[in-house]
Protein backbone atom coordinates (compact mmCIF):
# COMPACT_ATOMS: atom_id res chain seq x y z
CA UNK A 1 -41.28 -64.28 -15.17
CA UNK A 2 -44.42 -66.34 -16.58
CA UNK A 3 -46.90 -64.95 -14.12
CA UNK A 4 -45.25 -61.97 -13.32
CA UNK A 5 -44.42 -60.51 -16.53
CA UNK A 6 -46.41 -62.81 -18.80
CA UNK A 7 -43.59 -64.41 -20.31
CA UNK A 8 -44.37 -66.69 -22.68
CA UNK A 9 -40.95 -67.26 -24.59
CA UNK A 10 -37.61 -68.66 -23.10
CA UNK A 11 -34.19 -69.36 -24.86
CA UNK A 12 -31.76 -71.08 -23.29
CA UNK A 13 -27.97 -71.52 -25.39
CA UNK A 14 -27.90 -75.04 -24.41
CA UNK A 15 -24.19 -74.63 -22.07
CA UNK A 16 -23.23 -76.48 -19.15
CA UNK A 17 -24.98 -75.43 -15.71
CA UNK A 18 -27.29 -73.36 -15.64
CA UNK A 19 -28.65 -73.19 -19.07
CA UNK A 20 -29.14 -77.03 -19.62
CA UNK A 21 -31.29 -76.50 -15.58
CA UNK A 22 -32.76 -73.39 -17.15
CA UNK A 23 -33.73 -75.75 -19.97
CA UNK A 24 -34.69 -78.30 -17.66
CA UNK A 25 -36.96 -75.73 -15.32
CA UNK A 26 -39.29 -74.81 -18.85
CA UNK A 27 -39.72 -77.79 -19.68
CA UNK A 28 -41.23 -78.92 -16.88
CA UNK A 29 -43.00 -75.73 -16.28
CA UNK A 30 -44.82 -76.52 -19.81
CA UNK A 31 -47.23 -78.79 -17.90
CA UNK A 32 -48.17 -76.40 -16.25
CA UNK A 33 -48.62 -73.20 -18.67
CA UNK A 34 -48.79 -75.21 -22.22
CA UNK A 35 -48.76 -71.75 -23.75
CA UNK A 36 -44.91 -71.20 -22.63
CA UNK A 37 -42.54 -72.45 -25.15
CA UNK A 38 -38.63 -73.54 -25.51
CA UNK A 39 -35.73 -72.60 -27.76
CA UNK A 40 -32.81 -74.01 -28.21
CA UNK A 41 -29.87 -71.67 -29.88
CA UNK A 42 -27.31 -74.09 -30.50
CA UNK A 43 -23.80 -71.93 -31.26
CA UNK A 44 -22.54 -74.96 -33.41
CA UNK A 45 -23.41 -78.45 -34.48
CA UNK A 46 -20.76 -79.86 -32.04
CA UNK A 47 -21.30 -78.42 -29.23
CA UNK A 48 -22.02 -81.76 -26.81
CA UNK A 49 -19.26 -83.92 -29.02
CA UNK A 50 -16.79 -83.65 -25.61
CA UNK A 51 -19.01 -83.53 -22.85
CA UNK A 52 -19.58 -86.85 -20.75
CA UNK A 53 -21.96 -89.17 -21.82
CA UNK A 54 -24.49 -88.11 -19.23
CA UNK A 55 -24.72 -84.38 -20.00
CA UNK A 56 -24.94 -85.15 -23.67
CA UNK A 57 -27.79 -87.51 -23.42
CA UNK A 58 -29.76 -84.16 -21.27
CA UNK A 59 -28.61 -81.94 -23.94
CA UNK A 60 -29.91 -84.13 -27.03
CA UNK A 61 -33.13 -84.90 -24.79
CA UNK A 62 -33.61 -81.07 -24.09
CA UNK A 63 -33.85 -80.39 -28.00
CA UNK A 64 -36.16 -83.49 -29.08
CA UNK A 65 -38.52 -81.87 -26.39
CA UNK A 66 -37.95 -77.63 -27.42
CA UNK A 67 -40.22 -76.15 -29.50
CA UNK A 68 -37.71 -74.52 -31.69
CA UNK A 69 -34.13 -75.20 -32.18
CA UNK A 70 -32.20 -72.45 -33.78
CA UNK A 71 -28.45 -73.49 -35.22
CA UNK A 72 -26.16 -69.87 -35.30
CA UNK A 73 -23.26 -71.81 -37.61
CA UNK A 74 -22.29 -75.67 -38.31
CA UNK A 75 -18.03 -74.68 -37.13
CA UNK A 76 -17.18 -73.59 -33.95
CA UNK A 77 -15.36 -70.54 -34.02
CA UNK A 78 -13.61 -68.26 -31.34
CA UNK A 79 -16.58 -65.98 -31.33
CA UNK A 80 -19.43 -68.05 -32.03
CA UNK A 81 -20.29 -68.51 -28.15
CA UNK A 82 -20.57 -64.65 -27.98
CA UNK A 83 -22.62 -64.81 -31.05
CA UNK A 84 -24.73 -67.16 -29.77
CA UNK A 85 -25.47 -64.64 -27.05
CA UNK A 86 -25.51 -61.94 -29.03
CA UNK A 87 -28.73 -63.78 -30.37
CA UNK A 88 -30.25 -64.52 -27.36
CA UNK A 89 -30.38 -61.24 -25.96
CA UNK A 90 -31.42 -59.50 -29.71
CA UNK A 91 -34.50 -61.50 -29.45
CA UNK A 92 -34.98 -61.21 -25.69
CA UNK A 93 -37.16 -58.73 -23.76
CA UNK A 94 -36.14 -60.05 -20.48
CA UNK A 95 -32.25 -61.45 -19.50
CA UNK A 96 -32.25 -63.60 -16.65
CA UNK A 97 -28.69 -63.99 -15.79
CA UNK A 98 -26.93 -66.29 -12.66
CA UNK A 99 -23.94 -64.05 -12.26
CA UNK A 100 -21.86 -63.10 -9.06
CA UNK A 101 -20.82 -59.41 -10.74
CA UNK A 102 -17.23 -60.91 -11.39
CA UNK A 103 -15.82 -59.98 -15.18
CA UNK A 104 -17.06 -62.04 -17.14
CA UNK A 105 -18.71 -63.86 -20.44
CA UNK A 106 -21.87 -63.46 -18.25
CA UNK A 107 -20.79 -60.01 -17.50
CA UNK A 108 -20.42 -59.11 -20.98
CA UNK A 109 -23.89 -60.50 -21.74
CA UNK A 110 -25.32 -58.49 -19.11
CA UNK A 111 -23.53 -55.57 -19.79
CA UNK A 112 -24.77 -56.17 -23.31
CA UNK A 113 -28.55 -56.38 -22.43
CA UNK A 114 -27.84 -53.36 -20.81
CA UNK A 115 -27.20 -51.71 -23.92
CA UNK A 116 -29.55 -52.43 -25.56
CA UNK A 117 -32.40 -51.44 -22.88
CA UNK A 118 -33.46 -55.18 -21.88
CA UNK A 119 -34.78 -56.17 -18.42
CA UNK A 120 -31.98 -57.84 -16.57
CA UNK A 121 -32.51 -60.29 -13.63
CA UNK A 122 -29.56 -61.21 -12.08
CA UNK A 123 -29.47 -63.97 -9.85
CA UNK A 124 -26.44 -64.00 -7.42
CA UNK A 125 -25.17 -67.26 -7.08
CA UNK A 126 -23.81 -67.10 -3.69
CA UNK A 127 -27.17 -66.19 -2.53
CA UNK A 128 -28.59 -69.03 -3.51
């Protein structure tokens, strides 16, 4: 995406898998192209309170190192992970997505980009 389509701007929403190694993979790739940069759209304040140890000390380490960290509401809510990528994609050009074309909330996001004329890469999982 960075040297293809001069992508300068990634946001990851900060979830388990693949978005924490999205997270992971532009941050690194900032030593490389310092002009790339990171942000962080947290859904909710708590979203790490339940996760082990571990994965909470790579989430908390991902935002002190993001350029911008962007908080969509303090209280989780039954929608606010769909919000969250409601956010993502409204200030997205590009969607990468890891998806195996099963229904899904990954699905929906997709579908969503769709909709609203984004460039989607999907990544197939099981051809990985």
């Amino acid at each position: 995406m960075i040297t293809q389509n001069n992508v300068t701007y990634f946001i990851t929403g900060m979830d388990q898998g693949i978005q924490i190694y999205g997270a992971e993979i532009v941050q690194e790739l900032k030593k490389q192209w310092f002009q790339i940069t990171l942000e962080c759209a947290i859904p909710y304040e708590e979203q790490a309170a339940n996760w082990n140890e571990p994965m909470r000390n790579r989430y908390f380490k991902i935002i002190r190192h993001c350029d911008r960290e962007t908080l969509l509401q303090t209280h989780y809510s039954s929608d606010s992970l769909k919000k969250r990528s409601k956010y993502m994609v409204d200030n997205s050009d590009f969607a990468i997505a890891v998806w195996d074309d099963i229904a899904s909330d990954t699905g929906n996001v997709v579908k969503y980009a769709k909709e609203k004329s984004k460039a989607v890469v999907i990544i197939n999982p099981n051809e990985i």
